[in-house]
C-alpha atoms as a PDB file:
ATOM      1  CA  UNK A   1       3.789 -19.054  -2.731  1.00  0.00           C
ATOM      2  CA  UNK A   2       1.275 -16.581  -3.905  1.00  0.00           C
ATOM      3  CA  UNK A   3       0.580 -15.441  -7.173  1.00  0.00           C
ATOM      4  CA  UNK A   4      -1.431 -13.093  -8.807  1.00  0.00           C
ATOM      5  CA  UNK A   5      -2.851 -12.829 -12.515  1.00  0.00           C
ATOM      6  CA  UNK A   6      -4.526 -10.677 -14.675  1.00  0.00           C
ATOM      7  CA  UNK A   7      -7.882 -12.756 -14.434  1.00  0.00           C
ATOM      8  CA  UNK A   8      -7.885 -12.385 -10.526  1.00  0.00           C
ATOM      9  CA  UNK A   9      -7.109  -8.852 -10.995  1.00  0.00           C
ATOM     10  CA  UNK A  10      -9.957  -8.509 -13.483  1.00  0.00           C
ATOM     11  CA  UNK A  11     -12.562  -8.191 -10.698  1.00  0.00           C
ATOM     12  CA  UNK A  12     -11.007  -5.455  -8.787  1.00  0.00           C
ATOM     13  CA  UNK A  13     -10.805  -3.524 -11.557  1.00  0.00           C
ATOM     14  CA  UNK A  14     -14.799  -3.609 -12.514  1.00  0.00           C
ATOM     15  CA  UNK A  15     -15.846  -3.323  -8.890  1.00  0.00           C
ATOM     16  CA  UNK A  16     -13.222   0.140  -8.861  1.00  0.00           C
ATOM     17  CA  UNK A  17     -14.397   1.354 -12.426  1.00  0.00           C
ATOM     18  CA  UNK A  18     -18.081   0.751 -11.150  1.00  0.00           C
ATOM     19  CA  UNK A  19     -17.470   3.064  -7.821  1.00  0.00           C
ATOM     20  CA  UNK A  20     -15.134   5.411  -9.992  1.00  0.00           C
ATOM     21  CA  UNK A  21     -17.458   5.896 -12.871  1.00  0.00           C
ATOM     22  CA  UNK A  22     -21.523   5.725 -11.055  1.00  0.00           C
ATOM     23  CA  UNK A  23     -20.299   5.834  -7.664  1.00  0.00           C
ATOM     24  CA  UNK A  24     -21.323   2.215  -7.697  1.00  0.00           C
ATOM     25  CA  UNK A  25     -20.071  -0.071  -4.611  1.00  0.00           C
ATOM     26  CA  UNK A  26     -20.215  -4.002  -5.320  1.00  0.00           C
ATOM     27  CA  UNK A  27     -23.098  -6.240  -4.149  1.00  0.00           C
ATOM     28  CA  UNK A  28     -21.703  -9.250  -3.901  1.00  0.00           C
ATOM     29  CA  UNK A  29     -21.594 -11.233  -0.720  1.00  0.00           C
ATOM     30  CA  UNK A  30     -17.945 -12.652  -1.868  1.00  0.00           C
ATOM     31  CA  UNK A  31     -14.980 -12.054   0.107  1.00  0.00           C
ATOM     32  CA  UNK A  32     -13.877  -9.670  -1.978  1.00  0.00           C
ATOM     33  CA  UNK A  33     -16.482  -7.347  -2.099  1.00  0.00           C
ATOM     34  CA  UNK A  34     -16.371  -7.441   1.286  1.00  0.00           C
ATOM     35  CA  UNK A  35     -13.083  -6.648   1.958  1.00  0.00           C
ATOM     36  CA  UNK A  36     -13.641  -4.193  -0.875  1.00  0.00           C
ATOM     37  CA  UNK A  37     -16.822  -2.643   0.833  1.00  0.00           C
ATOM     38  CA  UNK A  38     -14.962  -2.397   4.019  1.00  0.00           C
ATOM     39  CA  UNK A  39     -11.721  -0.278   2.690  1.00  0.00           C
ATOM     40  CA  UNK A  40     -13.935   2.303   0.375  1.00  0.00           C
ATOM     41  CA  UNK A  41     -17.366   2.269   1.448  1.00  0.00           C
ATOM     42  CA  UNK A  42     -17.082   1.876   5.461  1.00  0.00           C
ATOM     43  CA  UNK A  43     -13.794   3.334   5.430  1.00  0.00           C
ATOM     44  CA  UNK A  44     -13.026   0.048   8.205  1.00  0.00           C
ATOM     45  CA  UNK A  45      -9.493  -0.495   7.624  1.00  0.00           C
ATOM     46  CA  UNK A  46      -9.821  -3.362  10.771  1.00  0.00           C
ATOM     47  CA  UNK A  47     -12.816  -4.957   9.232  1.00  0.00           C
ATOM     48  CA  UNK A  48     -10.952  -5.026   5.666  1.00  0.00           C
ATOM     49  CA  UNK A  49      -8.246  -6.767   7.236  1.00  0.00           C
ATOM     50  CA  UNK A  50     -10.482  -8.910   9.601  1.00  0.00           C
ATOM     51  CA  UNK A  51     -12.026 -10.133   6.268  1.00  0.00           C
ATOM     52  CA  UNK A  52      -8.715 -10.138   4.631  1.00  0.00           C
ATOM     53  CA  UNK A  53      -7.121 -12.719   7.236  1.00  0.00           C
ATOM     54  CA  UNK A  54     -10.253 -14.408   7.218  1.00  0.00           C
ATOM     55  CA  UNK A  55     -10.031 -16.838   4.085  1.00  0.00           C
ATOM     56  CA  UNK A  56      -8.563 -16.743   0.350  1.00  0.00           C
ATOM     57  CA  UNK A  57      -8.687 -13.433  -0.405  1.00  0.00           C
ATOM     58  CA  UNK A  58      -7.257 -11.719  -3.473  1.00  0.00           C
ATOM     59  CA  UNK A  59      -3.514 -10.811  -2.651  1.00  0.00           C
ATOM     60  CA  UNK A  60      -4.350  -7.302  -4.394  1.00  0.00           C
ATOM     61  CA  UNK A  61      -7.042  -6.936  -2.165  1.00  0.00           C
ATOM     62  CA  UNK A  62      -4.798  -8.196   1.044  1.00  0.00           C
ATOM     63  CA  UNK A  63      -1.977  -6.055   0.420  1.00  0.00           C
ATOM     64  CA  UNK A  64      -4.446  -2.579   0.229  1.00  0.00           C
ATOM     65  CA  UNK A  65      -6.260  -3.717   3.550  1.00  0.00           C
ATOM     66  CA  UNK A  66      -2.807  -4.168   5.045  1.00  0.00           C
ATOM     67  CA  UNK A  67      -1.544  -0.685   4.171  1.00  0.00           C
ATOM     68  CA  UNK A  68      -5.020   1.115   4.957  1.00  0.00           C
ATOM     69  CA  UNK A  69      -4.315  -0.374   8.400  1.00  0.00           C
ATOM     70  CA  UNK A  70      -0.488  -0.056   8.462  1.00  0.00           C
ATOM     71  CA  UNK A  71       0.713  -3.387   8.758  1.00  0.00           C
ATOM     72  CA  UNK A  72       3.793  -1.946   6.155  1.00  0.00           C
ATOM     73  CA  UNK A  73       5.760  -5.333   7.326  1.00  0.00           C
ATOM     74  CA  UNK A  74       3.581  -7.909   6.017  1.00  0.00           C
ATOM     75  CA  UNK A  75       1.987  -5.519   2.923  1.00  0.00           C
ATOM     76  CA  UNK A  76       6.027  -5.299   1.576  1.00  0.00           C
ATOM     77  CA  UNK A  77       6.355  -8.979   1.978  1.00  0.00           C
ATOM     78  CA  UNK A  78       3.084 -10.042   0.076  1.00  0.00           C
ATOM     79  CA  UNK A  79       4.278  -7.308  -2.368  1.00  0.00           C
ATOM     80  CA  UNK A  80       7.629  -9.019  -2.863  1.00  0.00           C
ATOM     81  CA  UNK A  81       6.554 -12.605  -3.025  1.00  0.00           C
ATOM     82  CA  UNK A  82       3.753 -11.246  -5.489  1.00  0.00           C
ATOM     83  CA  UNK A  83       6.399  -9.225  -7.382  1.00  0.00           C
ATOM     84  CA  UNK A  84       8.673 -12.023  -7.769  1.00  0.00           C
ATOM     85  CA  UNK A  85       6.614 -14.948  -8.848  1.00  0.00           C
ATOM     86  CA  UNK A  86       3.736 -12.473 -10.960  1.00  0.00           C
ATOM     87  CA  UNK A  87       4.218 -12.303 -14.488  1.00  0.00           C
ATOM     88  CA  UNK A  88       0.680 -11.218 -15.747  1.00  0.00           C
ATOM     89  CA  UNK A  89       0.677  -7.743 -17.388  1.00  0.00           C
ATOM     90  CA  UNK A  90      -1.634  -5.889 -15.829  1.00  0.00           C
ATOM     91  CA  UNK A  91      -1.293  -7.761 -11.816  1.00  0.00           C
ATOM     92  CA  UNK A  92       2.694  -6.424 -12.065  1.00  0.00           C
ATOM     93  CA  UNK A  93       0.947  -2.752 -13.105  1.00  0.00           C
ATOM     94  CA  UNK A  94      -1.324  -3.039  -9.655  1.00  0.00           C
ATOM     95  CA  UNK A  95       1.494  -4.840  -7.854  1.00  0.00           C
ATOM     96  CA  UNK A  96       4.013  -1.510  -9.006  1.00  0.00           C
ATOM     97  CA  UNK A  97       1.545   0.423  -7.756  1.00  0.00           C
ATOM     98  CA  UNK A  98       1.033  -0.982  -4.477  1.00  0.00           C
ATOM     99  CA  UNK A  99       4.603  -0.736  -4.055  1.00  0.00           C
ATOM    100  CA  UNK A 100       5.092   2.585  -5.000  1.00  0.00           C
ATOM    101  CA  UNK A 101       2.380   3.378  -1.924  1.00  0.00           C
ATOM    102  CA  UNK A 102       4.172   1.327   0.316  1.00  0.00           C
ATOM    103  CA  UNK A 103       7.295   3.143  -0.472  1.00  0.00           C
ATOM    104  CA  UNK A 104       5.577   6.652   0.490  1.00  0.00           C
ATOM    105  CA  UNK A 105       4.141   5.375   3.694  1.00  0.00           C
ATOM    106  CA  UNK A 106       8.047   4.710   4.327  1.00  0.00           C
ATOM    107  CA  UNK A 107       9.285   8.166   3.367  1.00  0.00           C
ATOM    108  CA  UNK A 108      11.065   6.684   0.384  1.00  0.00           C
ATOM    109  CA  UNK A 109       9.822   9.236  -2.093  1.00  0.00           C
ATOM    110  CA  UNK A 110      12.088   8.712  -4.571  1.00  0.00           C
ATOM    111  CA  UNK A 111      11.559   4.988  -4.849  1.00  0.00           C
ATOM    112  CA  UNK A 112       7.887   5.662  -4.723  1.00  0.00           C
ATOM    113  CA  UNK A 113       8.524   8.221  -7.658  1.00  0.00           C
ATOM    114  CA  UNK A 114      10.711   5.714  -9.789  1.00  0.00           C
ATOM    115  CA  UNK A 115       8.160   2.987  -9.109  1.00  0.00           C
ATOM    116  CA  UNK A 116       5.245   5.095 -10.055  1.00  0.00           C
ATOM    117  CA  UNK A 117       6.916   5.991 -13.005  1.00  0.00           C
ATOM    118  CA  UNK A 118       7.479   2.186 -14.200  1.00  0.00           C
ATOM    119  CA  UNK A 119       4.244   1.496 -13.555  1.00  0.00           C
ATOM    120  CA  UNK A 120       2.850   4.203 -15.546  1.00  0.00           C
ATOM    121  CA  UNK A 121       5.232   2.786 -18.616  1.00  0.00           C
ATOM    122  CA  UNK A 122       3.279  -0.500 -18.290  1.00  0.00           C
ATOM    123  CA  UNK A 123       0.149   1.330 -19.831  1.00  0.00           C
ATOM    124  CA  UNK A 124      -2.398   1.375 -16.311  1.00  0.00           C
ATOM    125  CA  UNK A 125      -6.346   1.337 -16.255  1.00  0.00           C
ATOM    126  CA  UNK A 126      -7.100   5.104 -16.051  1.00  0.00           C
ATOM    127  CA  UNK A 127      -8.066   4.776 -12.149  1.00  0.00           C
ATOM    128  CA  UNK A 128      -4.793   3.117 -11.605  1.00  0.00           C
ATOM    129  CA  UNK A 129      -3.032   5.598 -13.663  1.00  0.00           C
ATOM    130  CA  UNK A 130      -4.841   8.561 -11.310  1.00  0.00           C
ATOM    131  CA  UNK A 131      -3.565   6.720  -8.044  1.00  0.00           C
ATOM    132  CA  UNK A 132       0.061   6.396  -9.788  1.00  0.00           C
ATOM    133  CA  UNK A 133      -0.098  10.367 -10.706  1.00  0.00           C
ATOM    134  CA  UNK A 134      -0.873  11.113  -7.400  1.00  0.00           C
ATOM    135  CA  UNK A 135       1.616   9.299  -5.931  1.00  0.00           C
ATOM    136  CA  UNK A 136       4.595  10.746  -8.103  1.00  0.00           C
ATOM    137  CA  UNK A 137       2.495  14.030  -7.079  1.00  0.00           C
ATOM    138  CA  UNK A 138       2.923  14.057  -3.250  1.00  0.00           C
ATOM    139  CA  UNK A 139       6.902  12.514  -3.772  1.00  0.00           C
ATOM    140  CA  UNK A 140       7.521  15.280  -6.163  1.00  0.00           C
ATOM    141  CA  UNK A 141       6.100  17.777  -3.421  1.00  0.00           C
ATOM    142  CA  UNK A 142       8.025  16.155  -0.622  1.00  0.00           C
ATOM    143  CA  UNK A 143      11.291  16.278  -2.581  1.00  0.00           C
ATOM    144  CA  UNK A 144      10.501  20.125  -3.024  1.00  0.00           C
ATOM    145  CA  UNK A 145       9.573  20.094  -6.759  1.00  0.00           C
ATOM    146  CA  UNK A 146       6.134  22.157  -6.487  1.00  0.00           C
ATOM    147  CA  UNK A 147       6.137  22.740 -10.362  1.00  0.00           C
ATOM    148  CA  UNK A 148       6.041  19.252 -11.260  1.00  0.00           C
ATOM    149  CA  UNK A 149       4.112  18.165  -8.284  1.00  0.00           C
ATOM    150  CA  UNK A 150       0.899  20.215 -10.163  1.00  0.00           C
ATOM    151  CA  UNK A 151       1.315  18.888 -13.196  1.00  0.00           C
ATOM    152  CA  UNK A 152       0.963  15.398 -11.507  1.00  0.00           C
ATOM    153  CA  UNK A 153      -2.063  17.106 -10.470  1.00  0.00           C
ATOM    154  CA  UNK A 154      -2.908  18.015 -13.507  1.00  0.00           C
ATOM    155  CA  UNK A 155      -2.896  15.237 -15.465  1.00  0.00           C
ATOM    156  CA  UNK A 156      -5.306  13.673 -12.541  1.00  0.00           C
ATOM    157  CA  UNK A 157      -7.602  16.358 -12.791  1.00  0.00           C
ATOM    158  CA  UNK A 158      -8.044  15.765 -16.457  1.00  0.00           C
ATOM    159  CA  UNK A 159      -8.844  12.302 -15.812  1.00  0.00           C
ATOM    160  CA  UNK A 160     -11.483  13.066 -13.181  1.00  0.00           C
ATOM    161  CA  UNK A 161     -13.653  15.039 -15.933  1.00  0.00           C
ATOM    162  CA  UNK A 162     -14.099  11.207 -17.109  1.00  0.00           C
ATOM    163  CA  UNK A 163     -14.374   9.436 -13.635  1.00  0.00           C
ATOM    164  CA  UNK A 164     -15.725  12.104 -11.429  1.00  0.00           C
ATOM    165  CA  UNK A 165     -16.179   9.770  -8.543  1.00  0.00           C
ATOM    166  CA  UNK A 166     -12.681   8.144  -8.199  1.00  0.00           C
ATOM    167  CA  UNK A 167     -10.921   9.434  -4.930  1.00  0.00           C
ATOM    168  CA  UNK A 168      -7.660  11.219  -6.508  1.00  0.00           C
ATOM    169  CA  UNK A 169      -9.496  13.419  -8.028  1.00  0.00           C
ATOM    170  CA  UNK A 170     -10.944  14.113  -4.686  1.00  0.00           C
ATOM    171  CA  UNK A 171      -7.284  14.192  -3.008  1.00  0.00           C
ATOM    172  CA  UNK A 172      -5.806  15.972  -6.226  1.00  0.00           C
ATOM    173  CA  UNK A 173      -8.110  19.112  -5.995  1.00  0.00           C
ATOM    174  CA  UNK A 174      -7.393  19.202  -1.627  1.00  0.00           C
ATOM    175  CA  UNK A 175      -3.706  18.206  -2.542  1.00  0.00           C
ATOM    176  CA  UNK A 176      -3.131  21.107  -4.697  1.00  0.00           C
ATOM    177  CA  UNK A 177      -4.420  23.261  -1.722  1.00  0.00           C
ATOM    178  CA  UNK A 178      -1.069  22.497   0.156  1.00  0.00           C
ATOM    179  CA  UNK A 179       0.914  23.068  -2.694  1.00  0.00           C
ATOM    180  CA  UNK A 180      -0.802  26.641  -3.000  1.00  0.00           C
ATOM    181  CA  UNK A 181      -0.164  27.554   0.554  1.00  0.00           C
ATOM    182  CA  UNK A 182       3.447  26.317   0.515  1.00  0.00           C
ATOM    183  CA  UNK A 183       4.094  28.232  -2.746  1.00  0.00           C
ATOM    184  CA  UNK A 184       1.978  31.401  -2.289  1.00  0.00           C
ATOM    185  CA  UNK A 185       1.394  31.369   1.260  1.00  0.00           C
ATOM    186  CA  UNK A 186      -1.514  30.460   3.565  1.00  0.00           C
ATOM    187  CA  UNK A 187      -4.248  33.219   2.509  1.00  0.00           C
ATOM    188  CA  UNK A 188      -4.065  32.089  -1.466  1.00  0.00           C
ATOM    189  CA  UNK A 189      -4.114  28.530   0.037  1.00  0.00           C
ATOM    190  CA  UNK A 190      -7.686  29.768   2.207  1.00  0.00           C
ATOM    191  CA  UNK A 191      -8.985  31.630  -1.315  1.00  0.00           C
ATOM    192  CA  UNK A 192      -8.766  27.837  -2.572  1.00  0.00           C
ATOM    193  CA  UNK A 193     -10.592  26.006   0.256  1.00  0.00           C
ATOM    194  CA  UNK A 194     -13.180  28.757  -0.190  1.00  0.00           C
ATOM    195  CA  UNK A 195     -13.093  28.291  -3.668  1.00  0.00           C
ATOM    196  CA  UNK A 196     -13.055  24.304  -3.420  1.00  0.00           C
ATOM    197  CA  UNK A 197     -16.330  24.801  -1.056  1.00  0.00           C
ATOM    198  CA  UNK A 198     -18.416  26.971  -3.134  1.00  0.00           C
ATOM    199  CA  UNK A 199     -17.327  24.731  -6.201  1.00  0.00           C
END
């Protein structure tokens, strides 16, 4: 049975608020940073996993190497043996959040909304909290809700004035593109992208 706390979880969160914050990637030859390396750095969803399968790695880290590469069968049963035996504060605010991403890569947008949302309540690191905005962002657009859907985007945008690195602020500002061209049609959507470039 797997568990996860908050002192496992610790980790993570330094190596993510070191890229997020100096665009910093870890040096560490530990499995973790490997696996960590491979997902953000290389963008090597197989090598993440490869490490992931390789030895003890940390569930958090498991889980986001199995999404990044699909495997949504085994990533919602870590998440659910996690979930049920994880009591830790802030691993059950990462563990929500995995969850929530699971439940978009399923379609379930409304799940992925509702478990956004209780994440959110649990009081996330601010890169977690970007992530969790963005997700309720893209369910809100697929459930037709544009207005809300921006203010998601919003709220993310704000946050990347303090972490200008972290990739939903990235996504948020491209994101908001699709929103424009569904609301106001594709040549306000182009006006964007040109925008977005020169920016």
């Amino acid at each position: 049975v797997k568990n996860l706390t908050d002192s496992q979880i610790q980790p993570i969160l330094e190596m993510e608020r070191q890229h997020s914050g100096q665009f910093l990637y870890p040096t560490s030859q530990s499995l973790d940073a490997q696996i960590y390396r491979s997902n953000f750095q290389d963008w090597n969803g197989r090598k993440a996993e490869g490490y992931a399968r390789i030895g003890d790695a940390n569930p958090l880290l498991e889980i986001r190497a199995l999404l990044m590469r699909g495997s949504l069968h085994e990533a919602d049963r870590l998440i659910h043996e996690l979930k049920s035996h994880t009591t830790d504060f802030v691993a059950r605010t990462e563990i929500l959040l995995e969850e929530s991403r699971l439940a978009s890569f399923y379609g379930a947008w409304q799940k992925s909304f509702d478990v956004a949302t209780e994440s959110l309540a649990l009081a996330p690191t601010p890169i977690s909290r970007m992530t969790l905005h963005q997700l309720r962002s893209v369910a809100l657009f697929e459930t037709g809700d544009l207005g809300a859907s921006l203010e998601e985007l919003q709220r993310i945008e704000s946050l990347a004035e303090v972490l200008p690195n972290c990739l939903s602020g990235v996504y948020a500002r491209i994101f908001r593109t699709k929103i424009i061209a569904r609301d106001q049609g594709p040549g306000q959507a182009r006006a964007y992208l040109n925008y977005l470039w020169q920016d």
